[in-house]
N, C-alpha and C. Protein backbone atom coordinates (compact mmCIF):
# COMPACT_ATOMS: atom_id res chain seq x y z
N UNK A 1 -39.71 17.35 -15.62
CA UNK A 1 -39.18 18.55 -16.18
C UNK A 1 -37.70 18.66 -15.82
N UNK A 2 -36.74 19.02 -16.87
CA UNK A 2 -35.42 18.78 -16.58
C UNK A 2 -35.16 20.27 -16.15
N UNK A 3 -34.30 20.21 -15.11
CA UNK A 3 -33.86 21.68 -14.83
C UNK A 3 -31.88 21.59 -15.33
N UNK A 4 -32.18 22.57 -15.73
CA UNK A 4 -30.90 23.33 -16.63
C UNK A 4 -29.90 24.95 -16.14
N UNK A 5 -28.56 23.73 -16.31
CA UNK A 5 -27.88 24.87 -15.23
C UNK A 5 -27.21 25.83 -16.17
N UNK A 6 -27.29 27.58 -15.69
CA UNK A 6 -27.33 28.85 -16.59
C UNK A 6 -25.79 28.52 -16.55
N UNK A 7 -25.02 28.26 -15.42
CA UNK A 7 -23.32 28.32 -15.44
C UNK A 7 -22.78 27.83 -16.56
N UNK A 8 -21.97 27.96 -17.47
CA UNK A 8 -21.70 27.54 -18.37
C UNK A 8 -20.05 27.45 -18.58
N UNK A 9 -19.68 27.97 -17.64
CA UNK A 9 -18.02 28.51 -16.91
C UNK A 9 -17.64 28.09 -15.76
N UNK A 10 -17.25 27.17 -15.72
CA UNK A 10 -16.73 26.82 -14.52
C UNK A 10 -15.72 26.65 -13.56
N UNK A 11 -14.56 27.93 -14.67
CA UNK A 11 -12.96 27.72 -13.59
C UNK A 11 -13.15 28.53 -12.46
N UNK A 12 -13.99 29.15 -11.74
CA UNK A 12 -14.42 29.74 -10.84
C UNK A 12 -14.24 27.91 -9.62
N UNK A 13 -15.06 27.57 -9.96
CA UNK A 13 -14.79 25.82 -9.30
C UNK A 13 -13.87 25.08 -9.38
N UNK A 14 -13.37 24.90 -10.81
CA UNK A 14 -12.24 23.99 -10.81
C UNK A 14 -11.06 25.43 -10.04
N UNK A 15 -10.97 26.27 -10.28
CA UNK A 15 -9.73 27.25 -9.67
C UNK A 15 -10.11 26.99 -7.82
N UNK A 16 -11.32 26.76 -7.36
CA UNK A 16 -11.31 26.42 -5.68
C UNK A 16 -11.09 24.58 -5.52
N UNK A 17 -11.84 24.25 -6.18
CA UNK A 17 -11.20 22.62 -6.12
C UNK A 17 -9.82 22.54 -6.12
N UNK A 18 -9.00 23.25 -7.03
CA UNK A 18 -7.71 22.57 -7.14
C UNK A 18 -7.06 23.12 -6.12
N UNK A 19 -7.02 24.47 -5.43
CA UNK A 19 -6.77 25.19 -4.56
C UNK A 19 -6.90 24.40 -2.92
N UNK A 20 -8.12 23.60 -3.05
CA UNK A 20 -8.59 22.80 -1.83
C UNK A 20 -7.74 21.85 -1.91
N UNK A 21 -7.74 21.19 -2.92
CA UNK A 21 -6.59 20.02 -3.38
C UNK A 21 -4.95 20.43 -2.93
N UNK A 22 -4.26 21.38 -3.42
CA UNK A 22 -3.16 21.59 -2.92
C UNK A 22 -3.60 21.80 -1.34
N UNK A 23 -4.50 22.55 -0.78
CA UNK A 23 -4.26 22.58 0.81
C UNK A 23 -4.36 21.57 1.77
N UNK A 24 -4.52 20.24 1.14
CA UNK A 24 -5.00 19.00 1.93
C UNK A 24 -3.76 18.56 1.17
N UNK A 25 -3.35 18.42 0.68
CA UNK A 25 -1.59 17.91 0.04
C UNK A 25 -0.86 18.54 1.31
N UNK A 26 -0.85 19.85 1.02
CA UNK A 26 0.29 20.36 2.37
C UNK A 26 -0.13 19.85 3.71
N UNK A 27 -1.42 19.54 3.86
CA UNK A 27 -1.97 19.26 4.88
C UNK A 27 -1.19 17.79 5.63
N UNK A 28 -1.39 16.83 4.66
CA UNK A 28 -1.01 15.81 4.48
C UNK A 28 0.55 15.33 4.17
N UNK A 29 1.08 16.38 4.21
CA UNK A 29 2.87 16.46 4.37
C UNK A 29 3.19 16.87 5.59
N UNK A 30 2.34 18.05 6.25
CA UNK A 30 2.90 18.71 7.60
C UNK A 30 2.43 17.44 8.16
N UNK A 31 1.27 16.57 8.34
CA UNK A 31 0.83 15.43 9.49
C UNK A 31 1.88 14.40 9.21
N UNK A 32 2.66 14.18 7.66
CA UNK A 32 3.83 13.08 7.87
C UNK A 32 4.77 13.61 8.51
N UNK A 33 4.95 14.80 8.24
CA UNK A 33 6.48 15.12 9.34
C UNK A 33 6.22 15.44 10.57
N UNK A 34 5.08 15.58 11.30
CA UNK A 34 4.89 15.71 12.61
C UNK A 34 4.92 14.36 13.16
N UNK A 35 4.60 13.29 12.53
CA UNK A 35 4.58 11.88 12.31
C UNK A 35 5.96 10.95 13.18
N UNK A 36 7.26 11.65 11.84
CA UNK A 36 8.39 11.78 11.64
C UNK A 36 9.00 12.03 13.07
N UNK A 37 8.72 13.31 13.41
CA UNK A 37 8.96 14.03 14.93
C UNK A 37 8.88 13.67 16.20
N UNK A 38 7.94 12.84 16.15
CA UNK A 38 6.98 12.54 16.97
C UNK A 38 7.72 11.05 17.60
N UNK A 39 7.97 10.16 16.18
CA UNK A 39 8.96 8.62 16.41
C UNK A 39 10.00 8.68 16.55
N UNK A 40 10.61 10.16 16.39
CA UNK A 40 12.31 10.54 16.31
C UNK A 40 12.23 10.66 18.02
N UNK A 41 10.90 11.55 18.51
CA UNK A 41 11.53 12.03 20.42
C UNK A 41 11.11 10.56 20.80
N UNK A 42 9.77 9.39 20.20
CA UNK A 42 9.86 8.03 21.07
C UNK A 42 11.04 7.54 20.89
N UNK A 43 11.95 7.53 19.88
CA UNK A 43 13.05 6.71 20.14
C UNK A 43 14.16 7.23 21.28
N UNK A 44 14.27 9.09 21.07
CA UNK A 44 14.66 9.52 22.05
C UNK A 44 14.33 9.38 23.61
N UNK A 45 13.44 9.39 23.82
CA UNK A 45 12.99 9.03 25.23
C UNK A 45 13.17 7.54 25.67
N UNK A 46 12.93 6.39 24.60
CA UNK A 46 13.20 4.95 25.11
C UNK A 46 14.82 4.94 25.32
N UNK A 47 15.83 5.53 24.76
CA UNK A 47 17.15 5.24 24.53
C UNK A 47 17.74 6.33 26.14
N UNK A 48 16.92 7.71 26.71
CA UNK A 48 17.20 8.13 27.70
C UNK A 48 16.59 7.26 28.81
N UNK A 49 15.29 6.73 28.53
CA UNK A 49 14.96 5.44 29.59
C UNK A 49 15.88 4.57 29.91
N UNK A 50 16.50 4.07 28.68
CA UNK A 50 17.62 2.96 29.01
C UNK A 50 19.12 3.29 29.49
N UNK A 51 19.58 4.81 29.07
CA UNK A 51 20.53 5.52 29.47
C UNK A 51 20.54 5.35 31.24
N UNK A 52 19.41 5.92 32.00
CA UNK A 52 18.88 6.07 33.51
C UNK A 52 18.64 4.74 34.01
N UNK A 53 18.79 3.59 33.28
CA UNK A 53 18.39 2.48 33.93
C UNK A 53 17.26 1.50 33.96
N UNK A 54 16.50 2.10 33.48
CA UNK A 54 14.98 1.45 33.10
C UNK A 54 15.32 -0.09 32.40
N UNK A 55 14.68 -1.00 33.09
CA UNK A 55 15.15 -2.22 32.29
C UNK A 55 13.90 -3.12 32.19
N UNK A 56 12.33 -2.30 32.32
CA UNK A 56 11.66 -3.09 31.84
C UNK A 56 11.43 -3.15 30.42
N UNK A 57 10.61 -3.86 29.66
CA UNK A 57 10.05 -4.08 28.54
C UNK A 57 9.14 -2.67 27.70
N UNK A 58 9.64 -2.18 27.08
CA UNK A 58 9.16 -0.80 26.64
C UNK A 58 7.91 -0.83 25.70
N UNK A 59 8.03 -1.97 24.66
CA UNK A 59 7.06 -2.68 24.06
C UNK A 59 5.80 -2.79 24.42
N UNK A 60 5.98 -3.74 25.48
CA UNK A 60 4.69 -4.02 26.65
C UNK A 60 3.66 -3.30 26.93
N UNK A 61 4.41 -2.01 27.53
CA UNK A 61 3.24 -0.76 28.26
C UNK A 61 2.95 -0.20 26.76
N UNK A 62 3.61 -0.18 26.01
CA UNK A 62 2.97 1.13 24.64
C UNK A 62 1.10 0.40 24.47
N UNK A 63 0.57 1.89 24.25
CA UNK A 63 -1.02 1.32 24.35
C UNK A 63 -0.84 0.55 22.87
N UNK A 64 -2.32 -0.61 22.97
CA UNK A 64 -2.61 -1.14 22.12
C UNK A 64 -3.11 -0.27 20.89
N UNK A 65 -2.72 -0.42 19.61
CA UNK A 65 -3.13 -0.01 18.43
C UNK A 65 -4.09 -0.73 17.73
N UNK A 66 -4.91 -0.04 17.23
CA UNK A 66 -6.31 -0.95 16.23
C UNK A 66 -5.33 -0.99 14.83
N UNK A 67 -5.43 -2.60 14.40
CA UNK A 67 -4.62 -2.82 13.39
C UNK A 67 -5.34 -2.75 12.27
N UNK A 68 -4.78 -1.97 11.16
CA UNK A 68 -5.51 -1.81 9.78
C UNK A 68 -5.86 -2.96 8.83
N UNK A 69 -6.80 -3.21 8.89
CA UNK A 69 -7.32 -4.11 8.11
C UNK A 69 -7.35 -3.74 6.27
N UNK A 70 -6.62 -4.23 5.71
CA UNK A 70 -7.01 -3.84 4.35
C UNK A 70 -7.55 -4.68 3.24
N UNK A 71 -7.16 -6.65 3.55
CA UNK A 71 -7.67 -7.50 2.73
C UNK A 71 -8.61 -8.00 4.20
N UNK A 72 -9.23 -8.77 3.77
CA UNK A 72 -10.13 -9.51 4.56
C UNK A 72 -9.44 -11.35 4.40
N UNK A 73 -9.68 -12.29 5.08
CA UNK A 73 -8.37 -13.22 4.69
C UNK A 73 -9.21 -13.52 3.43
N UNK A 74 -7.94 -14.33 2.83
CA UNK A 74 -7.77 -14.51 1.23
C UNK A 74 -8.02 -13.99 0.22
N UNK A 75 -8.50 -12.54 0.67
CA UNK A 75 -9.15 -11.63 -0.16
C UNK A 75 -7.73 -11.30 -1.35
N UNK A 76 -6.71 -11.13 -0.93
CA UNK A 76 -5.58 -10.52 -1.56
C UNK A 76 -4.95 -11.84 -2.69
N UNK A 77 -4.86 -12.69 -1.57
CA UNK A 77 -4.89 -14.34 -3.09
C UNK A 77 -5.76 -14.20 -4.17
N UNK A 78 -7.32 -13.40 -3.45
CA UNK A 78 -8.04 -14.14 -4.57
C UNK A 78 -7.95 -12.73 -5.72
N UNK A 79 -7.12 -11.80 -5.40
CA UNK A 79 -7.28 -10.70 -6.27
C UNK A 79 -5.49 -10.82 -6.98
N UNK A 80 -5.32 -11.37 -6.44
CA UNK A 80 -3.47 -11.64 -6.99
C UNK A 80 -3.95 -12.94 -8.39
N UNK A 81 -4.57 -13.94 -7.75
CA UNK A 81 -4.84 -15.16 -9.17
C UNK A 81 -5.78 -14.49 -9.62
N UNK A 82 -6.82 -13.43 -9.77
CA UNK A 82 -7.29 -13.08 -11.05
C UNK A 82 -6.49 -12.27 -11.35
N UNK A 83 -5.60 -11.39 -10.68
CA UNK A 83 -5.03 -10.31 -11.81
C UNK A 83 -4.20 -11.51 -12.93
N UNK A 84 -3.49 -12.47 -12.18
CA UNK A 84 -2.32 -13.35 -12.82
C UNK A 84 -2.90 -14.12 -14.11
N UNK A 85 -4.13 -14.50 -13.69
CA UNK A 85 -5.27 -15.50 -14.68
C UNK A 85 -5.72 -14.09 -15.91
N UNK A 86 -5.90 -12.85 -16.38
CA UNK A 86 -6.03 -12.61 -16.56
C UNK A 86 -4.80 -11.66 -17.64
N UNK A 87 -3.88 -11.59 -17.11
CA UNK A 87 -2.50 -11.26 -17.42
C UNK A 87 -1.78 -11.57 -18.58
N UNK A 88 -1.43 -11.34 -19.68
CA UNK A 88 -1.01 -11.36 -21.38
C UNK A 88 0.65 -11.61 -20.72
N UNK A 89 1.00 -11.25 -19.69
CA UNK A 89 2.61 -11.73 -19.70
C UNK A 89 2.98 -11.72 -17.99
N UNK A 90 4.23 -12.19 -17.98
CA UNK A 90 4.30 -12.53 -16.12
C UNK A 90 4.31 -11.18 -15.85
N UNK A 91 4.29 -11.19 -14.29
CA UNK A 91 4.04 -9.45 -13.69
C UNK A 91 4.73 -9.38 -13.02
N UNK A 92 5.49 -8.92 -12.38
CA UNK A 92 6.56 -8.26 -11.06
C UNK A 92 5.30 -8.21 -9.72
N UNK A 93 6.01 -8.26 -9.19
CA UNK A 93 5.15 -8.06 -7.50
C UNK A 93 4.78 -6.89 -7.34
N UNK A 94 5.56 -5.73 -8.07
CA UNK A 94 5.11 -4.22 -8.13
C UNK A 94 4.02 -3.80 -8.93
N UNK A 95 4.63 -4.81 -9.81
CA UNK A 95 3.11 -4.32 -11.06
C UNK A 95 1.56 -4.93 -10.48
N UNK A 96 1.89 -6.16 -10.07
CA UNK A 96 0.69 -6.53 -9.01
C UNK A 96 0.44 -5.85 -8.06
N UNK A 97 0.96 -5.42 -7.14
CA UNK A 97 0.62 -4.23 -6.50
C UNK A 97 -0.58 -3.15 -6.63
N UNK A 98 0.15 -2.85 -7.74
CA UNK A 98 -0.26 -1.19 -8.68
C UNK A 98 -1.24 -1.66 -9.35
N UNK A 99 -1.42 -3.06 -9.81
CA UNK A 99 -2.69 -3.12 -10.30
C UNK A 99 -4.18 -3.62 -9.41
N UNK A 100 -3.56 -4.01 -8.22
CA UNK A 100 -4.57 -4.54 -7.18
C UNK A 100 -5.04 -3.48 -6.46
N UNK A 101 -4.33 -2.27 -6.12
CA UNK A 101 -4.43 -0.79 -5.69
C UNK A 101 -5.57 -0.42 -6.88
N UNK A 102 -5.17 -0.25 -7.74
CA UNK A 102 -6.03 0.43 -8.84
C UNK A 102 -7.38 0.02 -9.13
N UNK A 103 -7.46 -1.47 -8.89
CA UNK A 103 -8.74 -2.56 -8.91
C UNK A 103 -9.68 -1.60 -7.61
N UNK A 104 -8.67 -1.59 -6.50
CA UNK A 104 -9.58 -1.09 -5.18
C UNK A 104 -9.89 0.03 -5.50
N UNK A 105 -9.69 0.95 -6.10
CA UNK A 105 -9.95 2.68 -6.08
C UNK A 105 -8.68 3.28 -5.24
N UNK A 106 -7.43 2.72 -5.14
CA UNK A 106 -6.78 3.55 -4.16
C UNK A 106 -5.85 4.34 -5.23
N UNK A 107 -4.93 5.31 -4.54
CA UNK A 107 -4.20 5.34 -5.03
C UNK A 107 -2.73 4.97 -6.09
N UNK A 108 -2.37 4.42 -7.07
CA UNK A 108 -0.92 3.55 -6.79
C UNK A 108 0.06 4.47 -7.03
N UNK A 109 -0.40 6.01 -6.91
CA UNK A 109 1.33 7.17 -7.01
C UNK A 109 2.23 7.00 -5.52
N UNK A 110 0.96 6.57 -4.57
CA UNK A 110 1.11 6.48 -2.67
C UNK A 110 2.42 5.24 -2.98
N UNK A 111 4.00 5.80 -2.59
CA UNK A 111 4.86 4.65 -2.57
C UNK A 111 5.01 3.93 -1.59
N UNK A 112 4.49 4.55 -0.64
CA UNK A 112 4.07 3.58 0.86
C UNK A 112 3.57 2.32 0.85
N UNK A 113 2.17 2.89 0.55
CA UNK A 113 1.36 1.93 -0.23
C UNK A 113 1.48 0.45 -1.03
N UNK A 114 2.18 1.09 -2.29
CA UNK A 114 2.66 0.08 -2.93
C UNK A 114 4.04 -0.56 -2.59
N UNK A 115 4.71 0.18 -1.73
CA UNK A 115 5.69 -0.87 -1.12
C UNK A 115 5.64 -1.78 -0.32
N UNK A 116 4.58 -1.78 0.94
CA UNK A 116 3.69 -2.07 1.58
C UNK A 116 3.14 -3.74 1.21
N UNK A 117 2.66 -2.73 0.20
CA UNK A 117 1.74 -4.27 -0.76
C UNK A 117 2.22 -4.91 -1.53
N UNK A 118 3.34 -4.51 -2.10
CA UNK A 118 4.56 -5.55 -2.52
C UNK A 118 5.23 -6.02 -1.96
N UNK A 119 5.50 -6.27 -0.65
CA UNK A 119 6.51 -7.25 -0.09
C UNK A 119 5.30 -8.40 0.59
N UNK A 120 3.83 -7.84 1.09
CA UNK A 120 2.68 -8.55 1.14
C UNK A 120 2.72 -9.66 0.11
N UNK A 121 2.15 -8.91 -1.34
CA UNK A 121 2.15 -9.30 -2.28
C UNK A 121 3.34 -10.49 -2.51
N UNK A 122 4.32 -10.38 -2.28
CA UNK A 122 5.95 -11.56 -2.64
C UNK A 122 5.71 -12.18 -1.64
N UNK A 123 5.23 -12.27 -0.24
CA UNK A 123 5.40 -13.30 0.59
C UNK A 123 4.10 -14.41 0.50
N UNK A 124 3.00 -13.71 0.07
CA UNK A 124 1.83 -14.34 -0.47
C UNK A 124 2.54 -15.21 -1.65
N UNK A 125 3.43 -14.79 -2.49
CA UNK A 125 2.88 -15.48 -3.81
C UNK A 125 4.18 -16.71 -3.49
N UNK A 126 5.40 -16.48 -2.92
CA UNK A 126 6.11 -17.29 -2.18
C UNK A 126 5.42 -18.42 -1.72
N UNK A 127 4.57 -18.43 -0.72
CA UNK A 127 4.16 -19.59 -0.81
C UNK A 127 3.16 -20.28 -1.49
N UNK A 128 2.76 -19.70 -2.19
CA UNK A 128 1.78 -20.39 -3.63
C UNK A 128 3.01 -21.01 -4.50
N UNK A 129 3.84 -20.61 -4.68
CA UNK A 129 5.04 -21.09 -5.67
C UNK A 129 5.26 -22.35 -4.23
N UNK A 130 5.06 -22.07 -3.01
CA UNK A 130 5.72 -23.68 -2.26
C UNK A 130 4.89 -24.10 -2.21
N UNK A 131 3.66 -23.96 -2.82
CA UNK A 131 2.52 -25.23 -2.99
C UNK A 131 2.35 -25.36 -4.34
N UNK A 132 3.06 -24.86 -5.05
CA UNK A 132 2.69 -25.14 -7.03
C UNK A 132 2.01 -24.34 -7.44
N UNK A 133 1.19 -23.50 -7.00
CA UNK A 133 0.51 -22.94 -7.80
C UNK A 133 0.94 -21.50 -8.21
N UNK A 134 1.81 -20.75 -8.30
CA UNK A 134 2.58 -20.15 -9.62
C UNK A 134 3.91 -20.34 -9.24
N UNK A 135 4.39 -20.21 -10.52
CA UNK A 135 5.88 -19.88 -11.02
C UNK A 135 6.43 -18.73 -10.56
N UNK A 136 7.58 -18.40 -10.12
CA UNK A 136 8.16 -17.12 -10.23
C UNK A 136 9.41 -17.57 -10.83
N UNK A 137 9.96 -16.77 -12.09
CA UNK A 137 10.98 -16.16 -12.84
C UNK A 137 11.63 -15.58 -12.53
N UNK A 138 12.71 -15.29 -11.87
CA UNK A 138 13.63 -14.27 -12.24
C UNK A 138 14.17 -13.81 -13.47
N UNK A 139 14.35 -12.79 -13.77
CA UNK A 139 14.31 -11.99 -14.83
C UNK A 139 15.79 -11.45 -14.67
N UNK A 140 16.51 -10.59 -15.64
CA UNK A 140 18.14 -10.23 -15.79
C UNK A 140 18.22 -9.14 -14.44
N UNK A 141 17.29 -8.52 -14.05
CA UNK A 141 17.22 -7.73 -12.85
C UNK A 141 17.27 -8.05 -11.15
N UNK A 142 17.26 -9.59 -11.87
CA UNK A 142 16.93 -10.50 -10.30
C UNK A 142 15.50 -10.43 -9.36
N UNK A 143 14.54 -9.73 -10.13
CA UNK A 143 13.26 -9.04 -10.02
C UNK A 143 12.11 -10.86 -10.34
N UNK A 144 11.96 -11.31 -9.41
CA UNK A 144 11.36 -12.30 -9.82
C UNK A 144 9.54 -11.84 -10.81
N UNK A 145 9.44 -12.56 -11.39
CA UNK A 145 8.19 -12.44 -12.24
C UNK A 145 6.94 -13.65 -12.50
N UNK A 146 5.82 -13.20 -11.94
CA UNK A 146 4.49 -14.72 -11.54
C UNK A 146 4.06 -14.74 -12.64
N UNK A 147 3.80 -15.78 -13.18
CA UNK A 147 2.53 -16.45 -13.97
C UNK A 147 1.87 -17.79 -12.65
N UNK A 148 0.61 -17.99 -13.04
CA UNK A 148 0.09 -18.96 -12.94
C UNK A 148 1.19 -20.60 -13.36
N UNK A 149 0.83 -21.14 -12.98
CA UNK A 149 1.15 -22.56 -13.61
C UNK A 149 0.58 -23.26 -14.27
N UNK A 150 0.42 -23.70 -15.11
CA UNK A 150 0.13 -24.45 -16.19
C UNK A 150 -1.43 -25.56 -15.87
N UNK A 151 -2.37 -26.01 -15.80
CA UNK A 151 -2.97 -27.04 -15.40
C UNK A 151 -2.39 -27.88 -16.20
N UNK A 152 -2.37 -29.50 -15.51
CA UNK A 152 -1.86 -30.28 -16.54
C UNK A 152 -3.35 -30.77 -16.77
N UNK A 153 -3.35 -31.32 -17.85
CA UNK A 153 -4.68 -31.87 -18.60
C UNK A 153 -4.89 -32.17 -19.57
């Protein structure tokens, strides 16, 4: 037996969803600039350390950080040669990016993100171009551009 919902109006919801939505936006701006704040007094405090004399290694003691894992290895090759194998014209490292983001469910408006994963993205495909397996183009922008390479056969 199907049960059937009487609501038939629903900006009552979408008007608190979007409402929730902007408050986790601001949310998520005040935690970058506390962020911001936060690396502005570490630099301040290492540069008054070194002012007073401190001449060990500052690096060293900072606690260890759990590093973000986001490809698993070769995971990002193997999603860079299908986007490329799949591709109607060469792509920019950005547009690969934005389309490997989008493949995952992430965001690609996040410019972090995709800046992030574009210089990833160019040092990965760098050395596929120093083993042959794609081309990069530069283009009138100086913006290099991948295709695959050709099989010979």
């Amino acid at each position: 037996m199907a049960i059937r919902c009487r609501i038939k109006d629903f900006t009552e919801t979408h008007n608190g969803l979007l409402k929730h939505r902007g408050e986790l936006f601001r949310e998520a701006e005040s935690i970058t600039e506390r962020l911001a704040e936060i690396k502005n007094d570490i630099k301040a405090l290492d540069k008054t350390l070194r002012v007073i004399g401190y001449e060990g290694e500052l690096d060293a003691i900072m606690p260890r950080q759990r590093r973000n894992v986001i490809f698993g290895q070769g995971e990002l090759l193997d999603a860079l040669m299908l986007e490329l194998r799949h591709a109607e014209r060469p792509l920019k490292s950005r547009e690969l990016a934005q389309n490997v983001l989008a493949t995952s469910g992430d965001d690609i408006r996040d410019r972090r993100a995709v800046s992030d994963l574009t210089r990833r993205i160019s040092k990965c495909l760098r050395v596929q171009r120093e083993k042959g397996v794609v081309i990069g183009k530069q283009d009138e922008s100086r913006n290099i551009q991948w295709v695959l390479r050709p099989r010979a056969g």
